[in-house]
Every structure is written in C-alpha cells, then in structure tokens.
N, C-alpha and C. Protein backbone atom coordinates (compact mmCIF):
# COMPACT_ATOMS: atom_id res chain seq x y z
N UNK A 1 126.64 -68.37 -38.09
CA UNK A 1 127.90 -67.70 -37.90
C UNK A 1 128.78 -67.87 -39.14
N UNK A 2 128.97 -68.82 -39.71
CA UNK A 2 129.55 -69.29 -40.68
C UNK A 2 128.90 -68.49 -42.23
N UNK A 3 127.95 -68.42 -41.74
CA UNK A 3 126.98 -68.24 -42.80
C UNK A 3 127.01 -66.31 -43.27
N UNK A 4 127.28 -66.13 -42.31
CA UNK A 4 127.16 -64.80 -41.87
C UNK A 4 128.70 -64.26 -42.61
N UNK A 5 129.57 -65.25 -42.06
CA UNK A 5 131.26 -64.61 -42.87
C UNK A 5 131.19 -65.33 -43.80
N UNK A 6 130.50 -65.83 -44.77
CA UNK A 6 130.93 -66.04 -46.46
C UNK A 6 130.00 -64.82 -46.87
N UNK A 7 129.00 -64.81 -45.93
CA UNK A 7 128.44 -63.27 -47.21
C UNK A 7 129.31 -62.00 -47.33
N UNK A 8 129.77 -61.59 -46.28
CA UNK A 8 130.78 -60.65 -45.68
C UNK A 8 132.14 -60.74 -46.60
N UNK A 9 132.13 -62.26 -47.32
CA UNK A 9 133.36 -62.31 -47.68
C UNK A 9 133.00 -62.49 -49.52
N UNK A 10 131.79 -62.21 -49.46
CA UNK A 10 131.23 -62.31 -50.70
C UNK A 10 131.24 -61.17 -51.23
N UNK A 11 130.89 -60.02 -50.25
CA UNK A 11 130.95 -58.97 -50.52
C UNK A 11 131.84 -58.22 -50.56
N UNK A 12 132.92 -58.21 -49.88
CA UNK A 12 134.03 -57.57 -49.71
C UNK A 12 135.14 -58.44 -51.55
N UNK A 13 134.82 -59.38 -51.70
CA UNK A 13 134.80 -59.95 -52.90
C UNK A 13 134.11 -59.03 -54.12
N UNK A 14 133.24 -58.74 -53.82
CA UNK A 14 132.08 -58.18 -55.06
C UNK A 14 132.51 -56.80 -55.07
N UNK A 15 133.02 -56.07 -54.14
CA UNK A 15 133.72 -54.35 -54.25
C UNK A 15 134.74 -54.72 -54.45
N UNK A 16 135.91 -55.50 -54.42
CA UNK A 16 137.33 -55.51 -54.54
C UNK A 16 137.00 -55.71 -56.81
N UNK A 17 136.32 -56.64 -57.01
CA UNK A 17 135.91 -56.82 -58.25
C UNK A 17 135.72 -55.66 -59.00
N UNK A 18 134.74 -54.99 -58.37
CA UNK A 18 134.06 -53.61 -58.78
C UNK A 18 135.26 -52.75 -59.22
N UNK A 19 135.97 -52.55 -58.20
CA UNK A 19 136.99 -51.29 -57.95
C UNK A 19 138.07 -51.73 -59.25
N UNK A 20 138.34 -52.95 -59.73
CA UNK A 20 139.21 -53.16 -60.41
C UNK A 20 138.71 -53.20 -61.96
N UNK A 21 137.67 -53.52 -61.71
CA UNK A 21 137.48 -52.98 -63.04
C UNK A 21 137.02 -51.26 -63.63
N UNK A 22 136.73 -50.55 -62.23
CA UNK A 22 136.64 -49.00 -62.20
C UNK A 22 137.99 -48.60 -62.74
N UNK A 23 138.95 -49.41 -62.32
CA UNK A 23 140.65 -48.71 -62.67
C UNK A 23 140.64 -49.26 -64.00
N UNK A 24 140.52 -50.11 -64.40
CA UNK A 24 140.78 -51.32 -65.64
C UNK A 24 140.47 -50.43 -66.49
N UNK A 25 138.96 -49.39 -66.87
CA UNK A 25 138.38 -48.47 -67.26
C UNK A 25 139.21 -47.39 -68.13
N UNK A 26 140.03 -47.11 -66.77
CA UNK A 26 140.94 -45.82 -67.53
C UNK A 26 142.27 -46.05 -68.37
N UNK A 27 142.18 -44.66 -68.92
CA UNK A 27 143.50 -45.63 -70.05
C UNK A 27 144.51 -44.63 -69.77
N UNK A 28 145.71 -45.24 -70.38
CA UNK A 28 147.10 -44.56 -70.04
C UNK A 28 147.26 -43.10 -70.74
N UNK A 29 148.14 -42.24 -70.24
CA UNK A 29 147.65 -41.09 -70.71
C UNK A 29 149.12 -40.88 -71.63
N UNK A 30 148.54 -40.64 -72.74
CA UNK A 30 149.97 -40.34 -74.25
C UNK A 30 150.42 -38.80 -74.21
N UNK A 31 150.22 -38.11 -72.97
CA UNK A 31 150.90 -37.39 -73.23
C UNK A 31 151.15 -36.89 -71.51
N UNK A 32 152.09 -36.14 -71.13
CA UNK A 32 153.30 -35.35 -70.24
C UNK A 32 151.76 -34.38 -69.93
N UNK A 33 151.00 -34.32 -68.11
CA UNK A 33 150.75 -33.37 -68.07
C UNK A 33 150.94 -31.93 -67.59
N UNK A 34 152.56 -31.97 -67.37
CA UNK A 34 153.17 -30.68 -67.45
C UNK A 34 153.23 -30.34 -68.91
N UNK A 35 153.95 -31.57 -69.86
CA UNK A 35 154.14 -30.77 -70.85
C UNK A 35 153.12 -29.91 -71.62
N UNK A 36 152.21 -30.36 -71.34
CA UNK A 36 150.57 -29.96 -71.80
C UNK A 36 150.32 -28.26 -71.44
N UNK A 37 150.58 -28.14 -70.13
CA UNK A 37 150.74 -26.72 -69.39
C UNK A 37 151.78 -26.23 -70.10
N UNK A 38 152.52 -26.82 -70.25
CA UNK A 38 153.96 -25.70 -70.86
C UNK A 38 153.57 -24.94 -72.09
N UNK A 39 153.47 -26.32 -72.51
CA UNK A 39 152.81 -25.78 -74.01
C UNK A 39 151.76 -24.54 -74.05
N UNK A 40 150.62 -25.44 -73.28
CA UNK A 40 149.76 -23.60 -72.89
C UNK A 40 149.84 -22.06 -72.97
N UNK A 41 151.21 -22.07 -72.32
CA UNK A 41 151.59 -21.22 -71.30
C UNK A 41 152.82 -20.57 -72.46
N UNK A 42 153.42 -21.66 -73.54
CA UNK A 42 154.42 -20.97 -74.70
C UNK A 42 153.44 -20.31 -75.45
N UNK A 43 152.23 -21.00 -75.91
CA UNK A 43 151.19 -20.23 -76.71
C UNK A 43 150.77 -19.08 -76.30
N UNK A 44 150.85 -18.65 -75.10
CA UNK A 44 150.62 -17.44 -74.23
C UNK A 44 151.53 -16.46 -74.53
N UNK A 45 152.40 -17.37 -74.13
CA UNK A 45 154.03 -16.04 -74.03
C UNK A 45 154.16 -15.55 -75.85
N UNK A 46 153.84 -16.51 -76.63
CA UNK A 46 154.14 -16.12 -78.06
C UNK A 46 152.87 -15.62 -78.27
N UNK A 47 151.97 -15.20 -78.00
CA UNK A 47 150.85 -14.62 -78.05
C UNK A 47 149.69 -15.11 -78.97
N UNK A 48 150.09 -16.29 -79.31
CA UNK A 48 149.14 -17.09 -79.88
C UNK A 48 147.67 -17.67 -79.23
N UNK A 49 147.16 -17.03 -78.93
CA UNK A 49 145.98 -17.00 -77.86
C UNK A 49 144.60 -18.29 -78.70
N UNK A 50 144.72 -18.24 -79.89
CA UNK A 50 144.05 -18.85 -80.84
C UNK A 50 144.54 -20.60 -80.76
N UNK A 51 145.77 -20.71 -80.62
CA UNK A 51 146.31 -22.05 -80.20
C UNK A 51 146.01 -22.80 -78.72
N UNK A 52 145.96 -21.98 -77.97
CA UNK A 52 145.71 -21.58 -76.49
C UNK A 52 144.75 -22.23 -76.36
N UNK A 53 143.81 -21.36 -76.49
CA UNK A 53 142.24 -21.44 -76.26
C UNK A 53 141.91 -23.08 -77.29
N UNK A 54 142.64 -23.61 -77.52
CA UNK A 54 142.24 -24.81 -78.37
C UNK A 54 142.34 -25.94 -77.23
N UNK A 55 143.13 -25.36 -76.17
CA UNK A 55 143.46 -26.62 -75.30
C UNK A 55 141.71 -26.84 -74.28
N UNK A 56 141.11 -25.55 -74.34
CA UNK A 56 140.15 -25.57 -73.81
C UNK A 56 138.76 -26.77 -73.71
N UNK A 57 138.32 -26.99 -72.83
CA UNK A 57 136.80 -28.03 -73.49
C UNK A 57 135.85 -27.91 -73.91
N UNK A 58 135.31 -28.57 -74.70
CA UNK A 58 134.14 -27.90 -74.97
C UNK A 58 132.99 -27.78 -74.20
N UNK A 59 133.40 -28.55 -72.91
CA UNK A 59 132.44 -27.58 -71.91
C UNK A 59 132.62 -26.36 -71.58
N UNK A 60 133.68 -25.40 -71.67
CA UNK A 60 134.21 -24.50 -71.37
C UNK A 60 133.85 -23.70 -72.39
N UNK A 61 133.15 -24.04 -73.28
CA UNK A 61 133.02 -23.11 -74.13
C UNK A 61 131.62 -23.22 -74.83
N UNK A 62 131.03 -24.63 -73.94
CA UNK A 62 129.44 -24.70 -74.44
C UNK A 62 128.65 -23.27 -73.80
N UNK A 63 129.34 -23.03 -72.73
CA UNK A 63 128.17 -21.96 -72.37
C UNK A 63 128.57 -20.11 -72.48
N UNK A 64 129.87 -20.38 -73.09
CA UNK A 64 130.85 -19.04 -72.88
C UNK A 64 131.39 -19.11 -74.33
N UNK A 65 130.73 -18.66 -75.30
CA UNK A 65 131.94 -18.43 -77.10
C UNK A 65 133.10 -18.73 -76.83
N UNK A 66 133.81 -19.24 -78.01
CA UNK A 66 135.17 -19.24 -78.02
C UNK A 66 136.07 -18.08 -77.77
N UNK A 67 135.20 -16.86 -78.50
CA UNK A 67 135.58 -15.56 -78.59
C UNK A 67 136.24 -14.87 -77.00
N UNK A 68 135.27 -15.07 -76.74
CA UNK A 68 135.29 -14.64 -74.86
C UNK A 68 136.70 -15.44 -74.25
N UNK A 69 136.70 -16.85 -74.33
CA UNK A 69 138.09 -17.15 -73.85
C UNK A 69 139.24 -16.42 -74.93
N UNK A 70 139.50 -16.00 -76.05
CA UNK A 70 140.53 -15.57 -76.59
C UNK A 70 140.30 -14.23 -75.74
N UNK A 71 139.29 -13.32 -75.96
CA UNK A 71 139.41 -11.89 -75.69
C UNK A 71 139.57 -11.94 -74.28
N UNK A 72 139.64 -12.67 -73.12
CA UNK A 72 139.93 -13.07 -71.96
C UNK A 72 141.56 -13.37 -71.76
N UNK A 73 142.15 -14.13 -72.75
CA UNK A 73 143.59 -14.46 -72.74
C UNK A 73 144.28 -12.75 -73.48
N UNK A 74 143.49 -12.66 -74.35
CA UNK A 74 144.63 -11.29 -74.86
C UNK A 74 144.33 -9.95 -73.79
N UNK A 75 143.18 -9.90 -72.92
CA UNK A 75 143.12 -8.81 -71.67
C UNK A 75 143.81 -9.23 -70.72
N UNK A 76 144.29 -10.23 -70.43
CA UNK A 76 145.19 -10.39 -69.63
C UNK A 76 146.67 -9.37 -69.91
N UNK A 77 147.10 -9.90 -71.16
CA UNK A 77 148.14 -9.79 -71.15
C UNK A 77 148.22 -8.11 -71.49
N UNK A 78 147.35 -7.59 -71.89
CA UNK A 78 147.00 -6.61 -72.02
C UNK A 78 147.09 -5.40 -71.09
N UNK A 79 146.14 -6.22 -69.71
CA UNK A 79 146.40 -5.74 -68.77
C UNK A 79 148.07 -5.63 -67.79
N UNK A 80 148.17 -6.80 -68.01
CA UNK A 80 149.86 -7.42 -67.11
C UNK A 80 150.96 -7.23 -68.38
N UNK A 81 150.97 -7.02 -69.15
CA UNK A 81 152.08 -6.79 -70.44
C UNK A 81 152.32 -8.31 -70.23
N UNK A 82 152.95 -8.21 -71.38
CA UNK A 82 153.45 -9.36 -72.42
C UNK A 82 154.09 -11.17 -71.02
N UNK A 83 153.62 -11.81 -71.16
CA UNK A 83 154.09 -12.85 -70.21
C UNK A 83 155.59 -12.84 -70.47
N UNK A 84 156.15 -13.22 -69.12
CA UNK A 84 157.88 -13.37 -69.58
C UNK A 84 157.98 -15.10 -69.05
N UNK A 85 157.64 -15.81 -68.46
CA UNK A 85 157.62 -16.95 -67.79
C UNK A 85 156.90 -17.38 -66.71
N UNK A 86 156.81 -18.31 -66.44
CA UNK A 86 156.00 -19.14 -65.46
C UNK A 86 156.99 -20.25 -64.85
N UNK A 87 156.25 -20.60 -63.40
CA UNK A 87 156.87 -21.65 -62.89
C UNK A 87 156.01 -22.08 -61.98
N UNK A 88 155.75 -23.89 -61.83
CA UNK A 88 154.45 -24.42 -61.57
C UNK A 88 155.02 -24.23 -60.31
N UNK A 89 154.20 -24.28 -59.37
CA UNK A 89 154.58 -24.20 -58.02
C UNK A 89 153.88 -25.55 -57.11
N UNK A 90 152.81 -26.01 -57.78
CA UNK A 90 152.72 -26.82 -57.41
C UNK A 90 151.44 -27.95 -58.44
N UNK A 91 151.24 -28.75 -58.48
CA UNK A 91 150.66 -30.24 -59.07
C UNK A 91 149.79 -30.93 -58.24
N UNK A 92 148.60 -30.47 -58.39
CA UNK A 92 147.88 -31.78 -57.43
C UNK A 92 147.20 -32.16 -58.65
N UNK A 93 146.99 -33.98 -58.17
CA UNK A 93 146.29 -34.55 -59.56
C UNK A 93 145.70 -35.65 -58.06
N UNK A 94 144.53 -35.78 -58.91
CA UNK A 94 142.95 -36.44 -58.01
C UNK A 94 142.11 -37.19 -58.92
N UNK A 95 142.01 -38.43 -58.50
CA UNK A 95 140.95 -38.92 -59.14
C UNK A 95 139.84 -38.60 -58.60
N UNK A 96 138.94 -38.64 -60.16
CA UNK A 96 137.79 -38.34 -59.41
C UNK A 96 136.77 -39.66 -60.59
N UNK A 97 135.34 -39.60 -60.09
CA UNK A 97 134.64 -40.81 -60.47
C UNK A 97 134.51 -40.78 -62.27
N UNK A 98 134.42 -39.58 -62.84
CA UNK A 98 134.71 -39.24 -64.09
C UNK A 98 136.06 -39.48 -64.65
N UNK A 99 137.58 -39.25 -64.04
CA UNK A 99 138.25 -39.51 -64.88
C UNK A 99 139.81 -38.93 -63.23
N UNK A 100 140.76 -37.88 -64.32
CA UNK A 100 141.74 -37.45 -63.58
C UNK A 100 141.37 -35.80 -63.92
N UNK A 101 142.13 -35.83 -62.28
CA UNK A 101 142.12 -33.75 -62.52
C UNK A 101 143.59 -33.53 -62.17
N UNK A 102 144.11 -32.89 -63.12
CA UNK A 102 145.40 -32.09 -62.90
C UNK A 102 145.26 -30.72 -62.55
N UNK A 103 146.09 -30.69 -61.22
CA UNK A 103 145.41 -28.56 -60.85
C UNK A 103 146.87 -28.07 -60.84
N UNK A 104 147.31 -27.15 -61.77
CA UNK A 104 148.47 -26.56 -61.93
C UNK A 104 148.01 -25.48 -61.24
N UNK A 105 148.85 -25.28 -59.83
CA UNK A 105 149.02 -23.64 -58.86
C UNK A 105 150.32 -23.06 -60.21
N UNK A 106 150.01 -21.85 -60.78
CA UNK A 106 151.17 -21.51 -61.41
C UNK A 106 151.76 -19.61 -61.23
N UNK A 107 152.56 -19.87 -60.51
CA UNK A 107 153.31 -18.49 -60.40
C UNK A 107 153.61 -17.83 -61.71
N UNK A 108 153.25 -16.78 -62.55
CA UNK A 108 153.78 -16.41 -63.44
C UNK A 108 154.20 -14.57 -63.43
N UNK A 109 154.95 -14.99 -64.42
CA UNK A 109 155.47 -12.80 -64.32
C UNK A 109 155.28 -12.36 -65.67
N UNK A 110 154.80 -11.11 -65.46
CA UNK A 110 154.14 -10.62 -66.68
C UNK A 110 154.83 -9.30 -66.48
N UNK A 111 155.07 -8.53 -67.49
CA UNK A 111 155.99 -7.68 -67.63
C UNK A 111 155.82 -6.23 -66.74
N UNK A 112 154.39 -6.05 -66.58
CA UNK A 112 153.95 -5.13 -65.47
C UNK A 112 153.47 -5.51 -63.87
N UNK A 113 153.92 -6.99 -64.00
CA UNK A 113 153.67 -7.71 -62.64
C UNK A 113 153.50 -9.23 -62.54
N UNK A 114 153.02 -9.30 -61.35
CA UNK A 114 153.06 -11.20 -61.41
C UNK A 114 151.61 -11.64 -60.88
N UNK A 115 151.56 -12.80 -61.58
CA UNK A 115 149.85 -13.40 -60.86
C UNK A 115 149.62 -14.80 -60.26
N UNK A 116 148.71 -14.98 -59.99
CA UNK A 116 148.14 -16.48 -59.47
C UNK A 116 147.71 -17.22 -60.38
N UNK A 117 148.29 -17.84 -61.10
CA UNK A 117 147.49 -18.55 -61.44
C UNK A 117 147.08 -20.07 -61.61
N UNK A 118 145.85 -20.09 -61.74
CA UNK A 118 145.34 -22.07 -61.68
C UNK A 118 144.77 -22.70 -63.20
N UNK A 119 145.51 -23.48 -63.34
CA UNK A 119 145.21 -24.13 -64.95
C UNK A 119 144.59 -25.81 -64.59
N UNK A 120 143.83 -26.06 -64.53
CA UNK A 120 143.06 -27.26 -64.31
C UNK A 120 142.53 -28.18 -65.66
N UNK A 121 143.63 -29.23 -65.51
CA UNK A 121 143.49 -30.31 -66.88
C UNK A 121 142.77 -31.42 -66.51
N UNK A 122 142.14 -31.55 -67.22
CA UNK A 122 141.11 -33.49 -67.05
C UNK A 122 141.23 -34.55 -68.36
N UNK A 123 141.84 -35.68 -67.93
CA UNK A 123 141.59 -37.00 -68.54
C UNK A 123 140.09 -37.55 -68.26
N UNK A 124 139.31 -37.73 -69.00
CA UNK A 124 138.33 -38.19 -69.03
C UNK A 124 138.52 -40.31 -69.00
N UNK A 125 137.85 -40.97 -68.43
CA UNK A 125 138.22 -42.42 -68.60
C UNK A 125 138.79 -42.99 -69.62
N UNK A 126 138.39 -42.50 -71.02
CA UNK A 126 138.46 -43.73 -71.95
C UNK A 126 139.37 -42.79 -73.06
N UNK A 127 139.77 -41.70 -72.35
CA UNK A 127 140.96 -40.53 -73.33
C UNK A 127 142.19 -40.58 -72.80
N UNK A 128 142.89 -40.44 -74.00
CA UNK A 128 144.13 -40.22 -73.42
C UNK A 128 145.06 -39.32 -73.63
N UNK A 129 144.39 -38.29 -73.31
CA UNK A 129 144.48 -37.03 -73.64
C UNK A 129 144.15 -36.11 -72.79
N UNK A 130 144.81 -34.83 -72.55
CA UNK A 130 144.17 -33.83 -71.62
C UNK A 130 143.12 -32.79 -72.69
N UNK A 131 142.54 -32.01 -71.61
CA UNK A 131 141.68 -30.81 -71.89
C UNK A 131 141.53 -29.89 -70.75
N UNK A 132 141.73 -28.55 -70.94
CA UNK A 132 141.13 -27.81 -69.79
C UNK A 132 140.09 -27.36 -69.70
N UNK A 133 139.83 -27.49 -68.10
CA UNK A 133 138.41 -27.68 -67.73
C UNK A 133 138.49 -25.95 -67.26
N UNK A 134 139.28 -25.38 -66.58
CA UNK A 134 139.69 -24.81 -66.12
C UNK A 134 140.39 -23.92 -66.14
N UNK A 135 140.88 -22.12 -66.00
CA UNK A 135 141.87 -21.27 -66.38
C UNK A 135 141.04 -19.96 -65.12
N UNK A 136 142.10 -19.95 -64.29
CA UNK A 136 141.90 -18.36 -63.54
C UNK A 136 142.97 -17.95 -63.55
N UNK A 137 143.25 -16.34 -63.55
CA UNK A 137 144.39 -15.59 -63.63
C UNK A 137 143.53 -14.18 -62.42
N UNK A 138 144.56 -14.21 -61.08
CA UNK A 138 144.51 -13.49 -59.97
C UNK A 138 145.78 -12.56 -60.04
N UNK A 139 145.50 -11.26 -60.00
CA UNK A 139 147.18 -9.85 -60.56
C UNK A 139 145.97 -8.82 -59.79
N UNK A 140 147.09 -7.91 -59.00
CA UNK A 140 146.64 -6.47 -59.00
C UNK A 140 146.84 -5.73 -60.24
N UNK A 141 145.99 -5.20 -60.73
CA UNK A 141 145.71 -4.61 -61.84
C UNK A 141 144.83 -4.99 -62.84
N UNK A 142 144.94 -6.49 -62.73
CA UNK A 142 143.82 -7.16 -63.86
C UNK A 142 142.65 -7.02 -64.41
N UNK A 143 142.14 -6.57 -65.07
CA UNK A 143 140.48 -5.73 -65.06
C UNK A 143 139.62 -6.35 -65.61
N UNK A 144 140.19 -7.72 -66.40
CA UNK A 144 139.77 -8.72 -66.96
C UNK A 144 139.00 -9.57 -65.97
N UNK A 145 137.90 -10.68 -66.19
CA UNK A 145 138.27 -11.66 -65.49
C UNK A 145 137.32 -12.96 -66.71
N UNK A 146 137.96 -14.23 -66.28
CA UNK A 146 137.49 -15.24 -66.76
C UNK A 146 135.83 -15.27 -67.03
N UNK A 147 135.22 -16.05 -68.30
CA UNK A 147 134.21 -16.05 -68.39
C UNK A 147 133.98 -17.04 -68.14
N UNK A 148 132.52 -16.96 -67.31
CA UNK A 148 131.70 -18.16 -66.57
C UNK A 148 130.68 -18.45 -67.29
C-alpha cells in the first residue's frame, strides 16, 4: 500500500518535472503580436505586397512560390479595391506542442466591400519571433483565392 503511493507520487513527480521543463523550452516573445498583424495589414493598405509576403514562412512558401503569395495579395485588392482599414475582431492564441498560434479573426473594408479575414502567426519554441503560417481572405466578389 505504501509502496504503491510513492510510485504514484513518483510519477506524478516525473510529469510535473517534464511539463516544466516543456515551458522552460520556450522563449519570450520580442515582439507585440498584434503589432506584427498591424504591420501586415499597413504593408497591404500601402500596397507593398513584397514587404507583406516577407512575414510569410517558409513553409508557406516551400510548396507554393513566393510569386503566388504576392500575385494572391495584389488580386485581392484588385478584386476588393484598395484596403481602407481593418479591425481585429478577435485573438485566439493556443499552445500547441510545437510552439504558439496566434489566430487573428480580422474584419476588414476594402473600397468595393468588406471581408473575412484570418491571419494565423506562430512562435516556434526557441524563436522569438512571429511568422505566418497562415492568410485567408473570404469577400463576395473575390475571384482570387489563397494558394495551397
């Protein structure tokens, strides 16, 4: 009986250990991840699509050219005229076993209408830094769509 609750307490010992050094892992993040989106989203509105597309990952672009995400950001706007502003509507951020996910829900208005859109940033463990993993843009009219 005795014997039975030190292992129990050995173990519950040996995951409390685990878990703290899983957090210990990640590092503080040097930058604002709204401001990160904002920024995005000014490179957009100023039509700098080339700055933009830099925030991207390079997973996002191992299997899709760089080209394709620019000519993807300038059909947007193409389609919806010129961005006039955005406003996040909402922030969910999740750990996950790789790192952090930031999911920007972002309302924006574009000069021939308004869209849905989701901008999804990740801290990786040992960065401290964002990247997007992530970019959909949902508008009636849009004829564009994101490359997969």
């Amino acid at each position: 009986m005795i014997l039975s609750g030190i292992k129990q307490s050995l173990a519950a010992f040996g995951l409390c250990l685990m878990l703290l050094m899983l957090v210990s892992c990640e590092q503080p993040l040097k930058v604002d991840p709204q401001a990160v989106a904002a920024d995005f989203y000014t490179n957009l509105k100023n039509k700098d699509f080339e700055a933009a597309s830099k925030l991207f990952s390079a997973g996002m672009q191992k299997s899709v050219p760089h080209q394709a995400w620019i000519d993807f950001l300038t059909g947007v706007q193409k389609d919806l005229g010129s961005l006039k502003g955005v406003r996040f509507k909402n922030v969910e951020t999740n750990t996950v076993r790789t790192g952090r996910m930031f999911i920007f829900d972002v309302a924006a208005s574009y000069e021939n209408g308004n869209s849905a859109e989701t901008l999804s940033l990740f801290q990786g463990l040992r960065a401290t830094d964002l990247e997007a993993v992530a970019y959909d843009v949902k508008a009636n009219g849009l004829t564009v769509r994101a490359p997969r």
